[in-house]
N, C-alpha and C. Protein backbone atom coordinates (compact mmCIF):
# COMPACT_ATOMS: atom_id res chain seq x y z
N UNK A 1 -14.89 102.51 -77.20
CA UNK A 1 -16.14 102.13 -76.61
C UNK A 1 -16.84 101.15 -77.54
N UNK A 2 -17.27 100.17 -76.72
CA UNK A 2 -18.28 98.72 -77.91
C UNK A 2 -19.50 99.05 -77.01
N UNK A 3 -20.69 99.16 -78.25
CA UNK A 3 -21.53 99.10 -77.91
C UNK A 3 -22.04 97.71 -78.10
N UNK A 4 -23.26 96.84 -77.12
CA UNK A 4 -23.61 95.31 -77.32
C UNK A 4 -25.04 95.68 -77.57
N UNK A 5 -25.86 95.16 -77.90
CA UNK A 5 -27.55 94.66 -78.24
C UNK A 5 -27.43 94.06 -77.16
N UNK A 6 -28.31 94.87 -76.36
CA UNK A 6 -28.93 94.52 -74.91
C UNK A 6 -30.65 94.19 -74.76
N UNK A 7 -31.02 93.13 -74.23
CA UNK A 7 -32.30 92.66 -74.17
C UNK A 7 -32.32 92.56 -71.71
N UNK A 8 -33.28 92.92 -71.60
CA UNK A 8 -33.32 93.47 -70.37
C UNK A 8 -34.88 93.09 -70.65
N UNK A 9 -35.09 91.78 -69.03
CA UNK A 9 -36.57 90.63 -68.97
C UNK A 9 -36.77 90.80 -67.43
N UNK A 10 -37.60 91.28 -66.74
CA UNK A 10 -37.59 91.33 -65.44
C UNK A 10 -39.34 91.00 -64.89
N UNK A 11 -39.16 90.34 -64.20
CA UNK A 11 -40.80 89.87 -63.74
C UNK A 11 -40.85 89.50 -62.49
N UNK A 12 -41.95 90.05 -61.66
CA UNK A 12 -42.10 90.49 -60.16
C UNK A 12 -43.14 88.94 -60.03
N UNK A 13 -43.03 87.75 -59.07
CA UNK A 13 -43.98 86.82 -58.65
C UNK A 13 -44.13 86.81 -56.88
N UNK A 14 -45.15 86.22 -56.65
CA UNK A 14 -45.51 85.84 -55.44
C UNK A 14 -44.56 84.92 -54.72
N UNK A 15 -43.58 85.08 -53.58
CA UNK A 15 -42.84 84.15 -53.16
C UNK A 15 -43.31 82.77 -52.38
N UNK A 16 -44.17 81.91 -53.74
CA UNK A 16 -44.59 80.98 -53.08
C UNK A 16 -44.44 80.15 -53.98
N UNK A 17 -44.17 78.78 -52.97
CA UNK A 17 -43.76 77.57 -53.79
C UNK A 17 -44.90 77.55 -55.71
N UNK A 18 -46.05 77.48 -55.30
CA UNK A 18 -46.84 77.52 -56.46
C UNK A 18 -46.31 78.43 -57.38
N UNK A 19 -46.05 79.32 -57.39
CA UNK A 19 -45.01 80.33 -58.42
C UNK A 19 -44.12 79.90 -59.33
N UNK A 20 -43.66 78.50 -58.87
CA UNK A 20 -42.22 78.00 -59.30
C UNK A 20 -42.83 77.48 -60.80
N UNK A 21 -44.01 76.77 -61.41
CA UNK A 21 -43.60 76.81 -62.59
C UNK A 21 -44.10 77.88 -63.55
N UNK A 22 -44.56 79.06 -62.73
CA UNK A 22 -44.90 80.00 -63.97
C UNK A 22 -43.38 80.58 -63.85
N UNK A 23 -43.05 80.95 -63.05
CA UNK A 23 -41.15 81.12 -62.73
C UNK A 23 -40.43 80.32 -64.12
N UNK A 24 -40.73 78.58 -64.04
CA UNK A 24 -40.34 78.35 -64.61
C UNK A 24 -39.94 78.69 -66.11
N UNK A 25 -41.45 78.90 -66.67
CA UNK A 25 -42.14 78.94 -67.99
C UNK A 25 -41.06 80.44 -68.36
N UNK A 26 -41.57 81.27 -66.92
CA UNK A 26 -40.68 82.56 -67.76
C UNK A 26 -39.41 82.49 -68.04
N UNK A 27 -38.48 81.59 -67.36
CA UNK A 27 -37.06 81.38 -67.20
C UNK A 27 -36.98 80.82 -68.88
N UNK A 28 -38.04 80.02 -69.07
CA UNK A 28 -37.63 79.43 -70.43
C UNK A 28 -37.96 79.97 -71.80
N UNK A 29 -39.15 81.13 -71.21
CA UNK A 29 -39.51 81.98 -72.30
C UNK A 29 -38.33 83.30 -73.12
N UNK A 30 -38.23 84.00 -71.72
CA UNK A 30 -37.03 84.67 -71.50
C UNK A 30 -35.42 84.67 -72.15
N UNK A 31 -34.95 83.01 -72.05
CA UNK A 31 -33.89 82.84 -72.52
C UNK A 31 -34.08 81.70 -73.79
N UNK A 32 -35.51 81.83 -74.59
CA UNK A 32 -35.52 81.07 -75.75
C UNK A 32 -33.94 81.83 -77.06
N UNK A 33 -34.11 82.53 -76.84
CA UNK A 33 -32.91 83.41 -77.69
C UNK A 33 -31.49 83.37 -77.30
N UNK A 34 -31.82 83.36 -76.01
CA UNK A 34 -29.73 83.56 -75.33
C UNK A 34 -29.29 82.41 -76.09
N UNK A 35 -28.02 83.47 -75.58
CA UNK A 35 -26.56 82.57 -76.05
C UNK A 35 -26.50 81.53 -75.28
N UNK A 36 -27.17 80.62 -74.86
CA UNK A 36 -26.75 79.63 -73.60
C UNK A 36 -27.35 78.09 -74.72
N UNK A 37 -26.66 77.15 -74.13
CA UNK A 37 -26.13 75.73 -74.39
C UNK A 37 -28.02 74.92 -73.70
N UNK A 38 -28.17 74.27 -73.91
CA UNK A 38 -29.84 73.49 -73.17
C UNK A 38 -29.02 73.20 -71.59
N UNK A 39 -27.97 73.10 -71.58
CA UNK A 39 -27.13 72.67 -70.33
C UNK A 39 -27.31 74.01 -69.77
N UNK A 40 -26.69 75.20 -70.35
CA UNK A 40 -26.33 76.29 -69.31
C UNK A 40 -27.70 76.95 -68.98
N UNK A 41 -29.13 76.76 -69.99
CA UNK A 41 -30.44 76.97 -69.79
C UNK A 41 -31.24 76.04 -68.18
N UNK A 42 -30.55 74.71 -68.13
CA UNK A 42 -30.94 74.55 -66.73
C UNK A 42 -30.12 74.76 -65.60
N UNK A 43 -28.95 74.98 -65.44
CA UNK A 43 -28.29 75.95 -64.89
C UNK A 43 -29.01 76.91 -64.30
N UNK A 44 -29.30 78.18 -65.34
CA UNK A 44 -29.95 78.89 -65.06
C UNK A 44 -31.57 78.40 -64.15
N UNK A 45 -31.95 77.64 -64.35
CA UNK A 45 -33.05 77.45 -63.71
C UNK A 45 -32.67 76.82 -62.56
N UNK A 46 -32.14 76.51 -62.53
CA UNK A 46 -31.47 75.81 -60.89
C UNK A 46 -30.82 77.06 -60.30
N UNK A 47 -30.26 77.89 -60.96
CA UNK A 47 -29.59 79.13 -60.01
C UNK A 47 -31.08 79.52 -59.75
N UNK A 48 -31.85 80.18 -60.13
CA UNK A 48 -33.32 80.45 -59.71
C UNK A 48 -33.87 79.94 -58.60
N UNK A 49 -33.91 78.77 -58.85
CA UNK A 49 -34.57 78.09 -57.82
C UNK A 49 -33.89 78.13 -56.36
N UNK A 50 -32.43 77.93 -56.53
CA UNK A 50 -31.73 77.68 -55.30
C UNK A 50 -31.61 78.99 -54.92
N UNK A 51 -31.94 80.16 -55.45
CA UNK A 51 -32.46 81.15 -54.67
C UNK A 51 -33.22 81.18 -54.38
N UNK A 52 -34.16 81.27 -54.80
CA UNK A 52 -35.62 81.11 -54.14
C UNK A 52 -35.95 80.44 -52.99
N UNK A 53 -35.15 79.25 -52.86
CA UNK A 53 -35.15 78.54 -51.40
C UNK A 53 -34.32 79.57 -50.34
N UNK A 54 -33.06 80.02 -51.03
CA UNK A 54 -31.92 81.02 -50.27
C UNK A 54 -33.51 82.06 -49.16
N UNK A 55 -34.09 82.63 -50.28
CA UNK A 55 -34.96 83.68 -49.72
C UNK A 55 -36.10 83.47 -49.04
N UNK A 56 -35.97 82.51 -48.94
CA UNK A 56 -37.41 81.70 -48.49
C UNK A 56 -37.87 83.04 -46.78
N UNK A 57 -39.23 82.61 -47.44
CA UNK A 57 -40.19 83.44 -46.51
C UNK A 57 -41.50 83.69 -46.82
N UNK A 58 -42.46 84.24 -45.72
CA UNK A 58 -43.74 83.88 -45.68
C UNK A 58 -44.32 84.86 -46.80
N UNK A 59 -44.39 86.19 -46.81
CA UNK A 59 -44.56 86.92 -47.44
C UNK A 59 -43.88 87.50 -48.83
N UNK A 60 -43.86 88.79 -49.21
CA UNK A 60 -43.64 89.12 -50.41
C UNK A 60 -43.19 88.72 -51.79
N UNK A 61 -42.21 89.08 -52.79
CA UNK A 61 -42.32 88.72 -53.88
C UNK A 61 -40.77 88.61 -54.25
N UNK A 62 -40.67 87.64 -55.23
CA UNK A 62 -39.35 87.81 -56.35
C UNK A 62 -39.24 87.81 -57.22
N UNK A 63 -37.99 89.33 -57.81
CA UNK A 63 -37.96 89.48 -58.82
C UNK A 63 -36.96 88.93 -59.02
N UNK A 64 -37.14 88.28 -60.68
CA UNK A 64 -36.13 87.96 -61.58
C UNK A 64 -35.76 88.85 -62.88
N UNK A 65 -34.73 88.71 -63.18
CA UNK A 65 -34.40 89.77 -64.40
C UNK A 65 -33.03 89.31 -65.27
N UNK A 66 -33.55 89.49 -66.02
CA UNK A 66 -32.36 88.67 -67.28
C UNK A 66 -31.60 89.82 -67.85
N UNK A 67 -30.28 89.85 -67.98
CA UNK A 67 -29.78 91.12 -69.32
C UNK A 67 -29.06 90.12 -70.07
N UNK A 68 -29.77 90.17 -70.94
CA UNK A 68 -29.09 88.92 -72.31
C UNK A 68 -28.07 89.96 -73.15
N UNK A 69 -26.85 89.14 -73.27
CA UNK A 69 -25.93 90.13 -74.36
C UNK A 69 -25.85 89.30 -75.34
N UNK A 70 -24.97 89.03 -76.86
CA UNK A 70 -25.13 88.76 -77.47
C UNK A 70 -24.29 86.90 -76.97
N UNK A 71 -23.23 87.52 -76.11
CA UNK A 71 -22.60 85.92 -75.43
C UNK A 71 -23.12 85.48 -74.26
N UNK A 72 -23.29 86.44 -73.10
CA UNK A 72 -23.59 86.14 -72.62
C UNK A 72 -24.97 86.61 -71.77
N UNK A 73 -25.76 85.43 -70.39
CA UNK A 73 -26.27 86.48 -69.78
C UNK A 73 -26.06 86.38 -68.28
N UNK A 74 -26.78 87.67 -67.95
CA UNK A 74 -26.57 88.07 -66.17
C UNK A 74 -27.69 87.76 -65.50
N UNK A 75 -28.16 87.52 -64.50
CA UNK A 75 -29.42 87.09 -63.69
C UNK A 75 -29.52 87.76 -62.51
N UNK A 76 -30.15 88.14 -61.87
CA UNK A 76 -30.71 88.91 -60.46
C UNK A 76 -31.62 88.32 -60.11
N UNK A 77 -31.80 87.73 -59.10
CA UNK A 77 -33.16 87.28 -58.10
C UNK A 77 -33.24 87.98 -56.89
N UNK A 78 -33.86 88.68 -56.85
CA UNK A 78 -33.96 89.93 -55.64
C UNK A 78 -35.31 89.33 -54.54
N UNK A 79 -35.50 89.34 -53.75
CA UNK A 79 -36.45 89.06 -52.88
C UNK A 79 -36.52 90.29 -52.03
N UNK A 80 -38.08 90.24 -51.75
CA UNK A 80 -39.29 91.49 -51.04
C UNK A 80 -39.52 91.04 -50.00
N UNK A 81 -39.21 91.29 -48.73
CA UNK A 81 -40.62 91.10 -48.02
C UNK A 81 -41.18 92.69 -47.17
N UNK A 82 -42.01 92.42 -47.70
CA UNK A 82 -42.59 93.80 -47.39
C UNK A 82 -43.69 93.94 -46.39
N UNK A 83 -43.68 92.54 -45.79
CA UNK A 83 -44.65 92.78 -44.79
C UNK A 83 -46.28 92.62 -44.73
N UNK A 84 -46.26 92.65 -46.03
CA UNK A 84 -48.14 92.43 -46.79
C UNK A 84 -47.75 91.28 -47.50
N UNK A 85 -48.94 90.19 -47.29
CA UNK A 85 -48.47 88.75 -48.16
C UNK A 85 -48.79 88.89 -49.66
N UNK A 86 -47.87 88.38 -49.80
CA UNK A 86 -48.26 88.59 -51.57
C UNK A 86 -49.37 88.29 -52.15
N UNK A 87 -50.04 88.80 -53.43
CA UNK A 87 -51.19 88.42 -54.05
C UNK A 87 -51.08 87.17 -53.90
N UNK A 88 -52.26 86.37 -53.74
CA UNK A 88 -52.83 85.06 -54.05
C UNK A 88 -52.30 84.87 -55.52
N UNK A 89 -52.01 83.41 -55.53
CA UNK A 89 -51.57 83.23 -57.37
C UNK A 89 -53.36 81.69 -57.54
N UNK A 90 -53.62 81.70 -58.31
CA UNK A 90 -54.07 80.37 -58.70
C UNK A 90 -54.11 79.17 -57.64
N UNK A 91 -55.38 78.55 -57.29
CA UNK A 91 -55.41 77.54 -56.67
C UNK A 91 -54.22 76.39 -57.01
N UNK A 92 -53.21 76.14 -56.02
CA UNK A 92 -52.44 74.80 -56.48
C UNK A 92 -53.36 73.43 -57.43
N UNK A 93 -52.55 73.17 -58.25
CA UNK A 93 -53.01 72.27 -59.28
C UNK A 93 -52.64 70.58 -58.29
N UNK A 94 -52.41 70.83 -57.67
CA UNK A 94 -52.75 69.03 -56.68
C UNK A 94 -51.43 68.48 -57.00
N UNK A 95 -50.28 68.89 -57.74
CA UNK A 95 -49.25 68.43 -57.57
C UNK A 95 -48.10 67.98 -56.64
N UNK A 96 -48.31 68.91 -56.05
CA UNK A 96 -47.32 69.20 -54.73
C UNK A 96 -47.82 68.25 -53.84
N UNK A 97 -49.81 68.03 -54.12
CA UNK A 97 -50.45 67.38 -52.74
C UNK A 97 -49.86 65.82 -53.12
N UNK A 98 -49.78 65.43 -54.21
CA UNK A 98 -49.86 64.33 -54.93
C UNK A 98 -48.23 63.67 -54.59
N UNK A 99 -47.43 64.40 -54.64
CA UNK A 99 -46.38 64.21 -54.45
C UNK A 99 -46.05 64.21 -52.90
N UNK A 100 -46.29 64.63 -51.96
CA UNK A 100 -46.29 64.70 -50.43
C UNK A 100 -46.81 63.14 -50.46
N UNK A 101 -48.24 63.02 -51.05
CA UNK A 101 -48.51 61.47 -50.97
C UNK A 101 -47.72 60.53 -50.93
N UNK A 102 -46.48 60.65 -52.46
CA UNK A 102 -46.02 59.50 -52.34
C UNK A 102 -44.90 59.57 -51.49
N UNK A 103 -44.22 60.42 -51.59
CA UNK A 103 -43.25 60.51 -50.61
C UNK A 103 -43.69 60.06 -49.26
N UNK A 104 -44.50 60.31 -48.84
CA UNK A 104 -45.29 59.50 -47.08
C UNK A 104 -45.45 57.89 -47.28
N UNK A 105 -45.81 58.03 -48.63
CA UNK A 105 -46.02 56.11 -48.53
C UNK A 105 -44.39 55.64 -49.13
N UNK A 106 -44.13 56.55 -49.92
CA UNK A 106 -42.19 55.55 -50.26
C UNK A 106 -41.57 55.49 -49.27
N UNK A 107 -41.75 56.71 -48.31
CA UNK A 107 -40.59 56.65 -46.79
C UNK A 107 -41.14 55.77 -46.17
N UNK A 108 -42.45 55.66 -46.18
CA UNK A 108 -43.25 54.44 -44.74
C UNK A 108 -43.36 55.33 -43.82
N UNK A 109 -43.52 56.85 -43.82
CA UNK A 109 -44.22 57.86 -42.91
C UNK A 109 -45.65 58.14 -42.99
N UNK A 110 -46.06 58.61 -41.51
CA UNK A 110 -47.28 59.00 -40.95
C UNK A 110 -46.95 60.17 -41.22
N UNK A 111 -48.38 61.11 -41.27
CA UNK A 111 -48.03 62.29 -41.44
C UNK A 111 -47.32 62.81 -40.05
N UNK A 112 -47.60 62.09 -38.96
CA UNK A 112 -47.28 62.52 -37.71
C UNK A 112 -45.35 62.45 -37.77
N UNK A 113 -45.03 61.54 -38.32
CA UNK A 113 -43.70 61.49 -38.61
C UNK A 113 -43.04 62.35 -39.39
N UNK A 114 -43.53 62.79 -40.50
CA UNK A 114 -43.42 63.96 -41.28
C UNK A 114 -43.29 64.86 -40.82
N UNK A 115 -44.03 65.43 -39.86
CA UNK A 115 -44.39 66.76 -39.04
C UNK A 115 -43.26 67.04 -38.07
N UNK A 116 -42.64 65.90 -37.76
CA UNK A 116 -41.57 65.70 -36.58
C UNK A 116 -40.73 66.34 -37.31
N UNK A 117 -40.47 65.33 -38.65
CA UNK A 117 -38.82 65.72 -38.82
C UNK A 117 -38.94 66.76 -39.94
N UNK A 118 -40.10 67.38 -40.05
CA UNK A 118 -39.70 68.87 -40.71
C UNK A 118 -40.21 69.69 -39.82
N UNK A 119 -40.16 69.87 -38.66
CA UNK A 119 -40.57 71.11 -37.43
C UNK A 119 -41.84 71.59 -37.94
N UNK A 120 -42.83 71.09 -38.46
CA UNK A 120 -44.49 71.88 -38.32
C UNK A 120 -45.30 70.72 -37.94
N UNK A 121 -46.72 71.22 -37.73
CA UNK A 121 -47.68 70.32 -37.17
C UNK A 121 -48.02 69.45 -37.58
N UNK A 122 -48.92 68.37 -37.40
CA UNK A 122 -49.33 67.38 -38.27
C UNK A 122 -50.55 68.08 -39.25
N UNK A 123 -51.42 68.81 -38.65
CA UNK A 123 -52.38 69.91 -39.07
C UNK A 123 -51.85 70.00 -40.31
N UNK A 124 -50.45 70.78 -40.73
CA UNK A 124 -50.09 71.36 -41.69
C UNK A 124 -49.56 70.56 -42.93
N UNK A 125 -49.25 69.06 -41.99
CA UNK A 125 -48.66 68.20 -43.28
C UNK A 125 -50.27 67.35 -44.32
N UNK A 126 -50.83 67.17 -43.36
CA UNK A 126 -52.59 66.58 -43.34
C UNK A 126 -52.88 67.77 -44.75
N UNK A 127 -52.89 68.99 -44.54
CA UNK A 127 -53.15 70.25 -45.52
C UNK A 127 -52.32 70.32 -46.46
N UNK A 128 -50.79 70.05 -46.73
CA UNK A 128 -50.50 69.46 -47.90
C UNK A 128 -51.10 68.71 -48.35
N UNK A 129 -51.24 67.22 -48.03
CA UNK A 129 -51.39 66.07 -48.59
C UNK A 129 -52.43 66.47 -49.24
N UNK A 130 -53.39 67.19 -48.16
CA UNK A 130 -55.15 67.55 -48.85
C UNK A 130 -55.36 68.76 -50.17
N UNK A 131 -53.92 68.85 -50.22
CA UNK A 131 -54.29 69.78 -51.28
C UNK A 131 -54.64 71.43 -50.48
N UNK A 132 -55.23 70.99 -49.53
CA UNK A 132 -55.41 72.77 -49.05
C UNK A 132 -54.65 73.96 -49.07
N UNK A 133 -53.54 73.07 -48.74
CA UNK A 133 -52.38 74.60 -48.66
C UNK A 133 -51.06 73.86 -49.35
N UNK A 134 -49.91 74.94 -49.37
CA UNK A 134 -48.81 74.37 -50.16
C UNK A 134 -47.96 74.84 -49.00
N UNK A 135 -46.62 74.31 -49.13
CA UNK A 135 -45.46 75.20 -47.75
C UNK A 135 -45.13 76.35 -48.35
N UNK A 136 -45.06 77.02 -47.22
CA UNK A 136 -44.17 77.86 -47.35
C UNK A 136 -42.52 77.59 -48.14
N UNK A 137 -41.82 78.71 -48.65
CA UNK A 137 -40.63 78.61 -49.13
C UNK A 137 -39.88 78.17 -48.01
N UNK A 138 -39.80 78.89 -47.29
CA UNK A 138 -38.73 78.17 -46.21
C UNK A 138 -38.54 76.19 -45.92
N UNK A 139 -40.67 75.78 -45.89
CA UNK A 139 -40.74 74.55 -45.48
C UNK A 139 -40.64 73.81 -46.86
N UNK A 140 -40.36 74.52 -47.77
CA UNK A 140 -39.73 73.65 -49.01
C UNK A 140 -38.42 73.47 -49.31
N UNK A 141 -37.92 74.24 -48.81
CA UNK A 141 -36.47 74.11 -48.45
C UNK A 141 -36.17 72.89 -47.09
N UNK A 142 -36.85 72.94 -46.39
CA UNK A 142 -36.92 71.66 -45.49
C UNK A 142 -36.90 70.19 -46.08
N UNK A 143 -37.99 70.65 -46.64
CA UNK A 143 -38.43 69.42 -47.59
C UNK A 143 -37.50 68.98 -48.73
N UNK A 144 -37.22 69.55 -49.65
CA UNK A 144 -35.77 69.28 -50.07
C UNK A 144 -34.61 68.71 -49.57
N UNK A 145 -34.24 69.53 -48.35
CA UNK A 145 -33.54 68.58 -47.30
C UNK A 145 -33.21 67.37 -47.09
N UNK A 146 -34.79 67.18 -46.92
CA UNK A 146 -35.26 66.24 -46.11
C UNK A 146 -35.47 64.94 -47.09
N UNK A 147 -35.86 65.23 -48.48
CA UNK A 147 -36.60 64.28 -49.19
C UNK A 147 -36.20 64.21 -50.86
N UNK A 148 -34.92 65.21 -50.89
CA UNK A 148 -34.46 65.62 -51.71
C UNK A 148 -35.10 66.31 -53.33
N UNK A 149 -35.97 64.89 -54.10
CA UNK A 149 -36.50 65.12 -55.37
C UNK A 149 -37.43 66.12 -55.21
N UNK A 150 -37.59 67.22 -55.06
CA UNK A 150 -38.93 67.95 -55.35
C UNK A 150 -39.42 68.01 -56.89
N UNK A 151 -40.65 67.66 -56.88
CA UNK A 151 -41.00 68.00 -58.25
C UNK A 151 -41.07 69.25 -59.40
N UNK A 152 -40.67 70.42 -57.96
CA UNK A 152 -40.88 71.85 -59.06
C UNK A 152 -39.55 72.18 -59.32
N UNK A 153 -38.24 71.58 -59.01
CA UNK A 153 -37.26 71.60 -60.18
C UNK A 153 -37.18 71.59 -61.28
């Protein structure tokens, strides 16, 4: 029998796009120590993320959880929905709105065009741009799709 030095990091967030860089921060806090390469460290943050789109939905939360061994580590992204929307996180910092901007003026889209070819209203794209609201996971996964660069990679 080998015993390893086990480090075990698990943290419950709001499944909403705005989440993604405190997500981030922890992904990088988390594995300041692992055995991993700056390469296999964004790896890891891209496996994250491309779950997070996988789970996409209106409500509940995801957990992430690290078991760091001394070579290697393991990752879990578990998704909740439980039916009650998750805590509110922090007013969006205007990034996301800022970025919808340019993307509408680099494509040469109306928001009305926007709205088409990602299936929601114009209402809702108008409320990005304005900063009011952020998409949903699912409609960031659209958006990705659709427009590829997202900025919270």
């Amino acid at each position: 029998m080998e015993v390893l030095p086990l480090v075990v990091v698990s943290k419950i967030f709001p499944a909403r796009p705005s989440s993604i860089p405190e997500i981030q921060e922890f992904v990088r806090t988390s594995l300041a120590d692992a055995p991993l390469t700056e390469a296999g460290n964004r790896e890891v943050t891209q496996t994250v993320f491309r779950a997070l789109l996988a789970a996409a939905g209106p409500v509940g939360t995801i957990q992430i959880s690290f078991r760091i061994f001394p070579e290697s580590v393991e990752i879990d992204v578990l998704h909740s929905h439980s039916g009650v929307p998750a805590e509110d996180p922090a007013p969006p910092s205007g990034t996301f709105a800022e970025w919808m901007s340019e993307v509408l003026r680099r494509e040469g889209l109306t928001p009305q065009d926007a709205a088409r070819q990602l299936g929601v209203s114009v209402r809702t794209v108008a409320r990005w741009v304005g900063g009011e609201t952020e998409p949903r996971m699912r409609d960031l996964r659209r958006l990705q799709e659709r427009f590829g660069d997202l900025p919270l990679t």
